[in-house]
PDB file of N, CA and C in Angstrom:
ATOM      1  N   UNK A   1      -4.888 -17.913  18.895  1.00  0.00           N
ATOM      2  CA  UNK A   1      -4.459 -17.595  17.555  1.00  0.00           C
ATOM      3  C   UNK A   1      -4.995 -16.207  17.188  1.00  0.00           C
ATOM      4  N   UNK A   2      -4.486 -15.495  16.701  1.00  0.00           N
ATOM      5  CA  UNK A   2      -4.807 -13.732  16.209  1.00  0.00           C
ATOM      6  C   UNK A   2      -4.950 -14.165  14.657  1.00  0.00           C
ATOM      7  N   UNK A   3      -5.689 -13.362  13.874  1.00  0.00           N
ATOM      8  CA  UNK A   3      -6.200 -13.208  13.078  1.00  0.00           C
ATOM      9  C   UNK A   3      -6.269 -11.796  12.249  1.00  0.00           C
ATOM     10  N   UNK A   4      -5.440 -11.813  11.353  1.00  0.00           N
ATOM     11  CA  UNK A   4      -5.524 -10.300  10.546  1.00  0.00           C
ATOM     12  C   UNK A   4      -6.712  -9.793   9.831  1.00  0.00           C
ATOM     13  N   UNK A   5      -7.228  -8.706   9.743  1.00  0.00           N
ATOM     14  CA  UNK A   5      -7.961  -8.230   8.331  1.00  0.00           C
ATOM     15  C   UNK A   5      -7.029  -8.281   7.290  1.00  0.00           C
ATOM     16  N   UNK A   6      -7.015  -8.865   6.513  1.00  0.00           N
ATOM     17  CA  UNK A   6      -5.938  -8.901   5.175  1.00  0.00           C
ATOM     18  C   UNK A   6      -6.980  -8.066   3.902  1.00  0.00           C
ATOM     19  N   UNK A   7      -6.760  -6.906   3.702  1.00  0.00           N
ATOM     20  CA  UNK A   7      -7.678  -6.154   3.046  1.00  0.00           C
ATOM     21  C   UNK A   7      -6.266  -5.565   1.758  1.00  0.00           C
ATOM     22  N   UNK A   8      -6.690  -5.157   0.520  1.00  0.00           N
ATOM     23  CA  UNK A   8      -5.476  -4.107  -0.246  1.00  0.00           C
ATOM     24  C   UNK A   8      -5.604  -2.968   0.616  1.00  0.00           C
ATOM     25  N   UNK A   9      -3.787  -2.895  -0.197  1.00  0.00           N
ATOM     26  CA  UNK A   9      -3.678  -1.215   0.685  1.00  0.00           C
ATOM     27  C   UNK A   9      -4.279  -0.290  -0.190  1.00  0.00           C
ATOM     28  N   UNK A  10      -5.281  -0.287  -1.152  1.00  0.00           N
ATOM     29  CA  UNK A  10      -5.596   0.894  -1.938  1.00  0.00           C
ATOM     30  C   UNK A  10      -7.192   0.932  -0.950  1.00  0.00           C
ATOM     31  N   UNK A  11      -7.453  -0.191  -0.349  1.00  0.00           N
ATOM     32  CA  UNK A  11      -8.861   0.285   0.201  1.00  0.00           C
ATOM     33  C   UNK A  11      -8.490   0.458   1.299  1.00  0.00           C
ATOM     34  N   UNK A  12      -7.213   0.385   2.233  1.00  0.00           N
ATOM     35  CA  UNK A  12      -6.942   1.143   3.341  1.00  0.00           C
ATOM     36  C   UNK A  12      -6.722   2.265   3.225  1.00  0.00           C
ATOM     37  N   UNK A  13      -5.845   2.571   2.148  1.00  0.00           N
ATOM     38  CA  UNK A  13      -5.904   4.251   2.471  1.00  0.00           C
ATOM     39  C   UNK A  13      -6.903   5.193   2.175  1.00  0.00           C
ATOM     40  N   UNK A  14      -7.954   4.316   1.328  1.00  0.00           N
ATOM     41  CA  UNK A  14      -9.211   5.161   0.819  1.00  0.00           C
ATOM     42  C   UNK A  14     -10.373   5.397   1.829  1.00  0.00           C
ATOM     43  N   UNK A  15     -10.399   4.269   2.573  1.00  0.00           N
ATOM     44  CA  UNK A  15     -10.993   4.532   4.073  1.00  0.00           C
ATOM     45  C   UNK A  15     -10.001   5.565   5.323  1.00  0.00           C
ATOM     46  N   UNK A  16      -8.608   5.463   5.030  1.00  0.00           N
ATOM     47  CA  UNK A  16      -8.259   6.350   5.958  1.00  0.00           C
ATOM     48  C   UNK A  16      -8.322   7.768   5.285  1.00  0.00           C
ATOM     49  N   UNK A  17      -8.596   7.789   4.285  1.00  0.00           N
ATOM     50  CA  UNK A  17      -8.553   9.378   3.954  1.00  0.00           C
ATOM     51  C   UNK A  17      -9.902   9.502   3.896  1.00  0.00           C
ATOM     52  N   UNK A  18     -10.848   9.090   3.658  1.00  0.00           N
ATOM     53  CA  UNK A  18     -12.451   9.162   4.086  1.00  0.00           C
ATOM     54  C   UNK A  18     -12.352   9.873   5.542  1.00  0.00           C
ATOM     55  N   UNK A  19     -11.750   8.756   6.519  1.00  0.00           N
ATOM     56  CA  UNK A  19     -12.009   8.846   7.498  1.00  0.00           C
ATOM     57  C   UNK A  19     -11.463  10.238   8.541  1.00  0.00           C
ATOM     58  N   UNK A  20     -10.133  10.961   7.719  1.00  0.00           N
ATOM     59  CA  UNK A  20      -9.430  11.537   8.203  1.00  0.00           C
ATOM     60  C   UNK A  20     -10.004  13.077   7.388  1.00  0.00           C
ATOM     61  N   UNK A  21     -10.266  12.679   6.340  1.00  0.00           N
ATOM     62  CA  UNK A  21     -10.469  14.181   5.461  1.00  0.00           C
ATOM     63  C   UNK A  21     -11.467  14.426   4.562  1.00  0.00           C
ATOM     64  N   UNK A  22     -11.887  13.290   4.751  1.00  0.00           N
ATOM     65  CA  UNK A  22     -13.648  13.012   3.462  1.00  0.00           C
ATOM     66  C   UNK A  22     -13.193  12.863   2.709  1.00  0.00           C
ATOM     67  N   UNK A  23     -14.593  11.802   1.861  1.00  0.00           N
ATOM     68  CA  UNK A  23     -14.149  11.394   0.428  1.00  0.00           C
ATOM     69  C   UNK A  23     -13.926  12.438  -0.183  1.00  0.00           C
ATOM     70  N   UNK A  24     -14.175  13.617  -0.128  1.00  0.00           N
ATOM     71  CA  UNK A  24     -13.813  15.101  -1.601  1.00  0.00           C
ATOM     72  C   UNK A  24     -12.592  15.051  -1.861  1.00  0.00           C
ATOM     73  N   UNK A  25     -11.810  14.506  -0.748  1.00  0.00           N
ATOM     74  CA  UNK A  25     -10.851  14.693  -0.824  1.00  0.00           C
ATOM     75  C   UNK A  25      -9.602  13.775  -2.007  1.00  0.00           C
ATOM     76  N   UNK A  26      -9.925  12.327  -1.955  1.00  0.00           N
ATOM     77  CA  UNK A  26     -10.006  11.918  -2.522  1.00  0.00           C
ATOM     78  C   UNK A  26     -10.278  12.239  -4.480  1.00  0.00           C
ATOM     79  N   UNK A  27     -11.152  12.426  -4.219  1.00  0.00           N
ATOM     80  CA  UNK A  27     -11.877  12.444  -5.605  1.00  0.00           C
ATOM     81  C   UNK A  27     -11.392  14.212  -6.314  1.00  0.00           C
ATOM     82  N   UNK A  28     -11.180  14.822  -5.249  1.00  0.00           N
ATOM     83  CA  UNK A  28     -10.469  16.086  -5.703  1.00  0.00           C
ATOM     84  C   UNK A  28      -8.813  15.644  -6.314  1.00  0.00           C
ATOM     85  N   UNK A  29      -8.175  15.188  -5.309  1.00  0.00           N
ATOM     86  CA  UNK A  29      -7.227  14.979  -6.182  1.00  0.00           C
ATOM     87  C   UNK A  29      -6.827  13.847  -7.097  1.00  0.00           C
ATOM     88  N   UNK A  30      -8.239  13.124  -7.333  1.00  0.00           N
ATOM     89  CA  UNK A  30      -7.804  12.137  -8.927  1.00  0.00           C
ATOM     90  C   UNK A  30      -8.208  13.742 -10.097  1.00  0.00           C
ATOM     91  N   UNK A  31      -9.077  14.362  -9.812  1.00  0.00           N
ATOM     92  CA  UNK A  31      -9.327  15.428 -11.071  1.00  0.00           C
ATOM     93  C   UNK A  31      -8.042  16.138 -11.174  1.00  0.00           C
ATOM     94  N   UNK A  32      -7.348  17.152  -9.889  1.00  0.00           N
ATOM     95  CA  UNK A  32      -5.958  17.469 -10.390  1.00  0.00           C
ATOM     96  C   UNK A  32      -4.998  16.668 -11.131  1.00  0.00           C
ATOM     97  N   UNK A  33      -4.786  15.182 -10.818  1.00  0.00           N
ATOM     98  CA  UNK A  33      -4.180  14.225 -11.376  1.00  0.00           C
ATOM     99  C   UNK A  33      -4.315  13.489 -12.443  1.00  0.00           C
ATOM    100  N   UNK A  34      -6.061  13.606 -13.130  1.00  0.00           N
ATOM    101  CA  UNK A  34      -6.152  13.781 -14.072  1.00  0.00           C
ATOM    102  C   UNK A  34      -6.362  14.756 -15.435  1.00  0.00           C
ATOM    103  N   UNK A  35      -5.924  16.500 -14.684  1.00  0.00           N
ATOM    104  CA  UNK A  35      -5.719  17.298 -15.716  1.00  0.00           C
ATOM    105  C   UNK A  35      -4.956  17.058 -16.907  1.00  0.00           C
ATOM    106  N   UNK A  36      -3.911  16.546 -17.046  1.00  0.00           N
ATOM    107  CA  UNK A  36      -3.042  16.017 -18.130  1.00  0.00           C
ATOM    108  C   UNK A  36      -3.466  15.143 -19.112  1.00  0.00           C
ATOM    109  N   UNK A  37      -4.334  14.073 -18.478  1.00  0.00           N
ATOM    110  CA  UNK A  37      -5.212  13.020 -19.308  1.00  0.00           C
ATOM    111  C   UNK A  37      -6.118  13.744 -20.207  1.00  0.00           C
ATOM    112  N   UNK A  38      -6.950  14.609 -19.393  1.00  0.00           N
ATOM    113  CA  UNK A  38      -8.283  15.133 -19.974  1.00  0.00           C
ATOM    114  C   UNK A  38      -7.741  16.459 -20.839  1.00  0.00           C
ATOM    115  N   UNK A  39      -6.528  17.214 -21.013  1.00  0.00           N
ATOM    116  CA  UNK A  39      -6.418  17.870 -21.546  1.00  0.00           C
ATOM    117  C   UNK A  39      -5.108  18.156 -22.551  1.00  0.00           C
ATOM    118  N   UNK A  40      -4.550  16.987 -22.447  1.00  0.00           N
ATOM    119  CA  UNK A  40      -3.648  16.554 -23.355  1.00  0.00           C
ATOM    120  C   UNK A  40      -2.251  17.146 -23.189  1.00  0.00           C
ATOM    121  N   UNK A  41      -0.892  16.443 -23.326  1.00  0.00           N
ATOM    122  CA  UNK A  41       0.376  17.843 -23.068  1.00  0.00           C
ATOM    123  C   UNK A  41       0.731  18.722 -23.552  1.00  0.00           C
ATOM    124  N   UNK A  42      -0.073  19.381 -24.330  1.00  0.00           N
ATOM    125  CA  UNK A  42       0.429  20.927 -24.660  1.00  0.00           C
ATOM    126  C   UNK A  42      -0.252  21.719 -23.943  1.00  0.00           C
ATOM    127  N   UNK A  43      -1.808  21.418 -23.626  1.00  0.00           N
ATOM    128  CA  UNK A  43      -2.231  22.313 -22.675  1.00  0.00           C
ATOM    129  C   UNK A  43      -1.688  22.074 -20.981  1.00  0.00           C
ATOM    130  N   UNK A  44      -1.642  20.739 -20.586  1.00  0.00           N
ATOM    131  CA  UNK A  44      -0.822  20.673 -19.551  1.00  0.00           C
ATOM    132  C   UNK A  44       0.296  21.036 -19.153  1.00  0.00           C
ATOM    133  N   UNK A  45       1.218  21.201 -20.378  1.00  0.00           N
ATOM    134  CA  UNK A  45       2.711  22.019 -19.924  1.00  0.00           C
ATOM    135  C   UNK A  45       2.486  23.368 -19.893  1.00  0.00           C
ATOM    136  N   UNK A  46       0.947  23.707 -20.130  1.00  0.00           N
ATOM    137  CA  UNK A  46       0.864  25.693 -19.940  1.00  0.00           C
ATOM    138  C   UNK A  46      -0.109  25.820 -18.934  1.00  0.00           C
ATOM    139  N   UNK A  47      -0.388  24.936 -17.974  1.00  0.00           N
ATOM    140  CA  UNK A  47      -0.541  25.078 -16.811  1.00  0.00           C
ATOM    141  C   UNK A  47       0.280  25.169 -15.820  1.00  0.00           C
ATOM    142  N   UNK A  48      -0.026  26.543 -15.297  1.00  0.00           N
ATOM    143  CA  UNK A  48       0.883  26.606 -14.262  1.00  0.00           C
ATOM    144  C   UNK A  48       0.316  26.319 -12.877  1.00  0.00           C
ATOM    145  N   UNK A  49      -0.918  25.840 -12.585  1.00  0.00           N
ATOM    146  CA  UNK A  49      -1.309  25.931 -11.253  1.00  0.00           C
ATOM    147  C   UNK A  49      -2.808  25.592 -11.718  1.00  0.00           C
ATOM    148  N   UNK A  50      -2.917  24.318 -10.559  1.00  0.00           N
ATOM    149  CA  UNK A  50      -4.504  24.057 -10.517  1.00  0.00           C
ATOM    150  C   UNK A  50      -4.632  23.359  -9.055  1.00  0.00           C
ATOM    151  N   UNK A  51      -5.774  24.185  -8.660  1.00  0.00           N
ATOM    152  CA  UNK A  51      -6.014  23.614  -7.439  1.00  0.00           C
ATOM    153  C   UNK A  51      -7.636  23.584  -7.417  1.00  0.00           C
ATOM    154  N   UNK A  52      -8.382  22.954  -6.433  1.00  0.00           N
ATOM    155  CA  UNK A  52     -10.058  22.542  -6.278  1.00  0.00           C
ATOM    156  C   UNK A  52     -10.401  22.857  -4.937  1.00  0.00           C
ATOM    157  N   UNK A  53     -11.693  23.496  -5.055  1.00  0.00           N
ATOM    158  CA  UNK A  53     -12.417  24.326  -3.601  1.00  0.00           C
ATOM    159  C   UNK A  53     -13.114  24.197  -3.370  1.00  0.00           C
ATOM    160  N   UNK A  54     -14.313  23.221  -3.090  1.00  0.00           N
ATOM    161  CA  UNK A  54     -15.803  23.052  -2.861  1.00  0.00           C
ATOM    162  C   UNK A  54     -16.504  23.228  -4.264  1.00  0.00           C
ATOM    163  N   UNK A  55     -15.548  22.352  -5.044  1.00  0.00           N
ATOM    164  CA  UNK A  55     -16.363  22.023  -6.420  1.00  0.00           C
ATOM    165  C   UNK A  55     -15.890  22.972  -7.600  1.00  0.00           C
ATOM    166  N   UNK A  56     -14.947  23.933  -6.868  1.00  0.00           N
ATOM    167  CA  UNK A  56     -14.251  24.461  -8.045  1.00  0.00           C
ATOM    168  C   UNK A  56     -13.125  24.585  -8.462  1.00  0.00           C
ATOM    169  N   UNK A  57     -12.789  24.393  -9.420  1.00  0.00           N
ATOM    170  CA  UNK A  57     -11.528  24.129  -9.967  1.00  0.00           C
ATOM    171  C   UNK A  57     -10.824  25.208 -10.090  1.00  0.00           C
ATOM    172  N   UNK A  58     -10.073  25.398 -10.008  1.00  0.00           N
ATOM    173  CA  UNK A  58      -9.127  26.789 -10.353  1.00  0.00           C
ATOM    174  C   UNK A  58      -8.007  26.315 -11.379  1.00  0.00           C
ATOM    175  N   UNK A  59      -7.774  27.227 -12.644  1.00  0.00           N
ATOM    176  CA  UNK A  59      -6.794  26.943 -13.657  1.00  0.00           C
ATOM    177  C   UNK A  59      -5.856  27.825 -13.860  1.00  0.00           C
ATOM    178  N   UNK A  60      -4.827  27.992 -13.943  1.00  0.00           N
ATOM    179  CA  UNK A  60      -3.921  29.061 -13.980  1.00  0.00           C
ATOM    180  C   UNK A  60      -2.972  28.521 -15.171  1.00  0.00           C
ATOM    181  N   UNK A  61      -3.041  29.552 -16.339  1.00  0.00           N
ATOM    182  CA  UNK A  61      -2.593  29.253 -17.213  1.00  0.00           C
ATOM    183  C   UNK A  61      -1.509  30.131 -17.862  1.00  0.00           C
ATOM    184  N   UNK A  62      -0.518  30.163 -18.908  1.00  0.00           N
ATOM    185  CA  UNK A  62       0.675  30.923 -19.215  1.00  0.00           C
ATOM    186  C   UNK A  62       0.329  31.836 -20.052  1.00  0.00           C
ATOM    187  N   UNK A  63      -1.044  31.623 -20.859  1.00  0.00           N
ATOM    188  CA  UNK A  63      -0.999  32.213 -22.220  1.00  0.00           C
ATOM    189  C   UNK A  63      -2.357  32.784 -22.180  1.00  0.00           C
ATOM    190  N   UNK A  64      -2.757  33.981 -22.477  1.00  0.00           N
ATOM    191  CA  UNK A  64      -4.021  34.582 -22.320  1.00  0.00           C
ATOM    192  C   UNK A  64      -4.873  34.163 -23.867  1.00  0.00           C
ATOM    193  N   UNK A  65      -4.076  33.389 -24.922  1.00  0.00           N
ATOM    194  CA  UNK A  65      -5.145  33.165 -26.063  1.00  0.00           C
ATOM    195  C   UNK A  65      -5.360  31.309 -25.555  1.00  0.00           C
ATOM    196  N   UNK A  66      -4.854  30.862 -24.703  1.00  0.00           N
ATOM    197  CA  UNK A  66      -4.934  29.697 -24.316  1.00  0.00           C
ATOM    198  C   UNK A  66      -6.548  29.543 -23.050  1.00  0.00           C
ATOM    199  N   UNK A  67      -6.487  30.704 -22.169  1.00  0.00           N
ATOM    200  CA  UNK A  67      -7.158  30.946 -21.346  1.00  0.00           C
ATOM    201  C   UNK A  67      -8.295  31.202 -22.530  1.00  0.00           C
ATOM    202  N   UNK A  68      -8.339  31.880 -23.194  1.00  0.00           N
ATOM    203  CA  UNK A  68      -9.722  32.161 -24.127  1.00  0.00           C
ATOM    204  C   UNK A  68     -10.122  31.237 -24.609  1.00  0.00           C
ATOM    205  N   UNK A  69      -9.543  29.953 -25.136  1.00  0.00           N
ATOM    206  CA  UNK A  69      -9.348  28.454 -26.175  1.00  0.00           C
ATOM    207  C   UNK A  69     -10.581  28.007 -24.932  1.00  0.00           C
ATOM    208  N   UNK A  70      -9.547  28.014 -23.759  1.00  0.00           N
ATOM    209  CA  UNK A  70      -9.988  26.820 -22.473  1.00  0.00           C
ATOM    210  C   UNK A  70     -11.730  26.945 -22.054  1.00  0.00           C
ATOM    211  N   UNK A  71     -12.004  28.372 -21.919  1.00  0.00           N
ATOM    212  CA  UNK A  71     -13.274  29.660 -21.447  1.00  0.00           C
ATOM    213  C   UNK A  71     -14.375  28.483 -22.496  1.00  0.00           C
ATOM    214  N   UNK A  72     -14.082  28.614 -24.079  1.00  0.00           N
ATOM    215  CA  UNK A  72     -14.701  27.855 -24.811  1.00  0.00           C
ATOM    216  C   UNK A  72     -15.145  26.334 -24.546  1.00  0.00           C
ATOM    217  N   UNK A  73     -14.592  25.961 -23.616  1.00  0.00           N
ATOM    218  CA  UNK A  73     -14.258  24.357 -23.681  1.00  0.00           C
ATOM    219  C   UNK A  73     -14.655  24.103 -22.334  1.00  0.00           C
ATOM    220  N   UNK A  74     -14.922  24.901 -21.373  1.00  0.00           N
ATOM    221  CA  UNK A  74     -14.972  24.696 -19.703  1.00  0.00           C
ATOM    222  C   UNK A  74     -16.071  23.581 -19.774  1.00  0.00           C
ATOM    223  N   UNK A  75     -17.071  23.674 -20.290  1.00  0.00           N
ATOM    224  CA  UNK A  75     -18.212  22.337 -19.848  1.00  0.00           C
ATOM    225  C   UNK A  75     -17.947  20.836 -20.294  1.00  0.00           C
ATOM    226  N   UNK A  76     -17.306  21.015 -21.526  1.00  0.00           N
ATOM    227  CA  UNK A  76     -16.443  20.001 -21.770  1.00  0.00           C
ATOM    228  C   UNK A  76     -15.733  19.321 -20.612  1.00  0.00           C
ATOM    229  N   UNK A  77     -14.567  19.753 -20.657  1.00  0.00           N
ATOM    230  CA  UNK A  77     -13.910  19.818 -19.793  1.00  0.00           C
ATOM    231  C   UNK A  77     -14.138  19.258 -18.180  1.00  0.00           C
ATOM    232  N   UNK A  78     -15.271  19.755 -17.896  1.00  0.00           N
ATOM    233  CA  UNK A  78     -15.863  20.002 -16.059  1.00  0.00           C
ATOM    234  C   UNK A  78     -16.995  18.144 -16.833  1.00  0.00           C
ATOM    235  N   UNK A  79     -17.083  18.005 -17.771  1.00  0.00           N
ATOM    236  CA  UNK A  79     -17.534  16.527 -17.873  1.00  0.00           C
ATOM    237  C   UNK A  79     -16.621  15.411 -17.731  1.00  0.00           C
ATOM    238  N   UNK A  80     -16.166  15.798 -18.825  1.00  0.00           N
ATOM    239  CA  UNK A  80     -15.056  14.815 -18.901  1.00  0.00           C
ATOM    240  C   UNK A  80     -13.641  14.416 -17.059  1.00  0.00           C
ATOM    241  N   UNK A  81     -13.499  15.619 -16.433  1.00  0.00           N
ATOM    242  CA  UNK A  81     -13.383  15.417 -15.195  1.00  0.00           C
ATOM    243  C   UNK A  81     -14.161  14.341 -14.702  1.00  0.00           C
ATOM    244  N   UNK A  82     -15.031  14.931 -14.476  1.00  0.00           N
ATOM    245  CA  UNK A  82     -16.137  14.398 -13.583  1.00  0.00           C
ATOM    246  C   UNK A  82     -16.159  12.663 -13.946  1.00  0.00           C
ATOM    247  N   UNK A  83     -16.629  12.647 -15.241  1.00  0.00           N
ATOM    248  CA  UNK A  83     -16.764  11.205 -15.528  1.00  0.00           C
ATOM    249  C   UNK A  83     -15.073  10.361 -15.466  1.00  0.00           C
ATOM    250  N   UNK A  84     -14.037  11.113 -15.354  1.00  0.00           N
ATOM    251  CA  UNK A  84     -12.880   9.972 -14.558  1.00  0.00           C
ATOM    252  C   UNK A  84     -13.368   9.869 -12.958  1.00  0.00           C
ATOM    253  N   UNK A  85     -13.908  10.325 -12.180  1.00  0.00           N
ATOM    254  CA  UNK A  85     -13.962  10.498 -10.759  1.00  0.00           C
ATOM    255  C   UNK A  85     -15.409   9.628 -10.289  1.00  0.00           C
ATOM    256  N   UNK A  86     -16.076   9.699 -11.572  1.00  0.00           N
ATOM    257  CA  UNK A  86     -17.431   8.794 -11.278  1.00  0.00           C
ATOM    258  C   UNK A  86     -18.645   9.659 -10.824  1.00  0.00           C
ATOM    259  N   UNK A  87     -18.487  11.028 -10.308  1.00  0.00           N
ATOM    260  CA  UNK A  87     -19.319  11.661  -9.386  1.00  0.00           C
ATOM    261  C   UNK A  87     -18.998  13.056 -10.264  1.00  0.00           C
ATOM    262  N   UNK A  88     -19.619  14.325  -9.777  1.00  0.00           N
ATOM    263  CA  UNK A  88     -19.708  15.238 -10.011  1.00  0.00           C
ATOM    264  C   UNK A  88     -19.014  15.994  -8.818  1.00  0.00           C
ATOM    265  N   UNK A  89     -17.546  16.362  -8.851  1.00  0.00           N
ATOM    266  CA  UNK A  89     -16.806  16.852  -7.843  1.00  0.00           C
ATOM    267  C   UNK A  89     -16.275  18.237  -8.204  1.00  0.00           C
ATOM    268  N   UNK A  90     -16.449  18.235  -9.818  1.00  0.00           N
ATOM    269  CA  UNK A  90     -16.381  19.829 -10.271  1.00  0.00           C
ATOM    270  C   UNK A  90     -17.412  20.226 -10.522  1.00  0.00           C
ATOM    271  N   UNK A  91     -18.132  21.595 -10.117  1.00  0.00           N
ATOM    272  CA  UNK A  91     -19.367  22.147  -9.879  1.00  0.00           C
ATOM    273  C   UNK A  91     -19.131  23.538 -11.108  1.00  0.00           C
ATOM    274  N   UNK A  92     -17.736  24.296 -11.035  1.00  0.00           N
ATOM    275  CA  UNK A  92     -17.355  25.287 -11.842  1.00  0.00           C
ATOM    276  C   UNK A  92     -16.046  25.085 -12.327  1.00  0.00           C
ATOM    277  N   UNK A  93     -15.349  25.636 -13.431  1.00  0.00           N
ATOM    278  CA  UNK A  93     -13.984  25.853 -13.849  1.00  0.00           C
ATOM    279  C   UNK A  93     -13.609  27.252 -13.841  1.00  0.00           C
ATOM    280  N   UNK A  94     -13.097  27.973 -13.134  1.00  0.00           N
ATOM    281  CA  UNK A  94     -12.202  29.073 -13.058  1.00  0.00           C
ATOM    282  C   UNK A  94     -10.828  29.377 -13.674  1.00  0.00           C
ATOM    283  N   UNK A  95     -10.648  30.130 -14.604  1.00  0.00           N
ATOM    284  CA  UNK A  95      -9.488  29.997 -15.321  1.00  0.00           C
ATOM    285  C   UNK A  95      -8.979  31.344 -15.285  1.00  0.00           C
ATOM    286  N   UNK A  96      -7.811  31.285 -14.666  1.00  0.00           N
ATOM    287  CA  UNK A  96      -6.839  32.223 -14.422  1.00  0.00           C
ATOM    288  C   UNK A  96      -5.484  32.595 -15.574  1.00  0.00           C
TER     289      UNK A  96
END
């Protein structure tokens, strides 16, 4: 008789992406995925580009008095991340 591991698929793929690319990886992209949550849709529809690099976030934004708003708000911000992800995976916010 054979016998399966019957495990969810959310903890298979979280071990295969551990296993394949490290947890950062992971946990990097719940913070891109939760930019919208943590910053509500008006600032999310004036993002044009965010990507994460060894703890830093990169923001690319449409509006240069928006980029000044955000500059104000970065530690905010780099918390409130962090505490959806559980860990401290943003180290800086870079805003473009």
């Amino acid at each position: 008789m054979v016998y399966f591991d019957v495990r969810p698929l959310g903890d298979l793929l979280k071990e295969f992406f551990e296993q394949h690319r490290g947890s950062d990886y992971l946990d990097e992209t719940t913070v891109i995925n939760s930019w919208p949550k943590v910053v509500g849709p008006f600032i999310a529809s004036h993002t044009i580009d965010l990507s994460i690099k060894n703890g830093v976030l990169f923001v690319r934004v449409d509006s240069d008095a928006l980029r000044h708003e955000l500059n104000y708000s970065k530690s905010l911000l780099k918390k409130n991340l962090n505490d959806l992800v559980g860990k401290e995976t943003v180290k800086e916010i870079v805003l473009n």
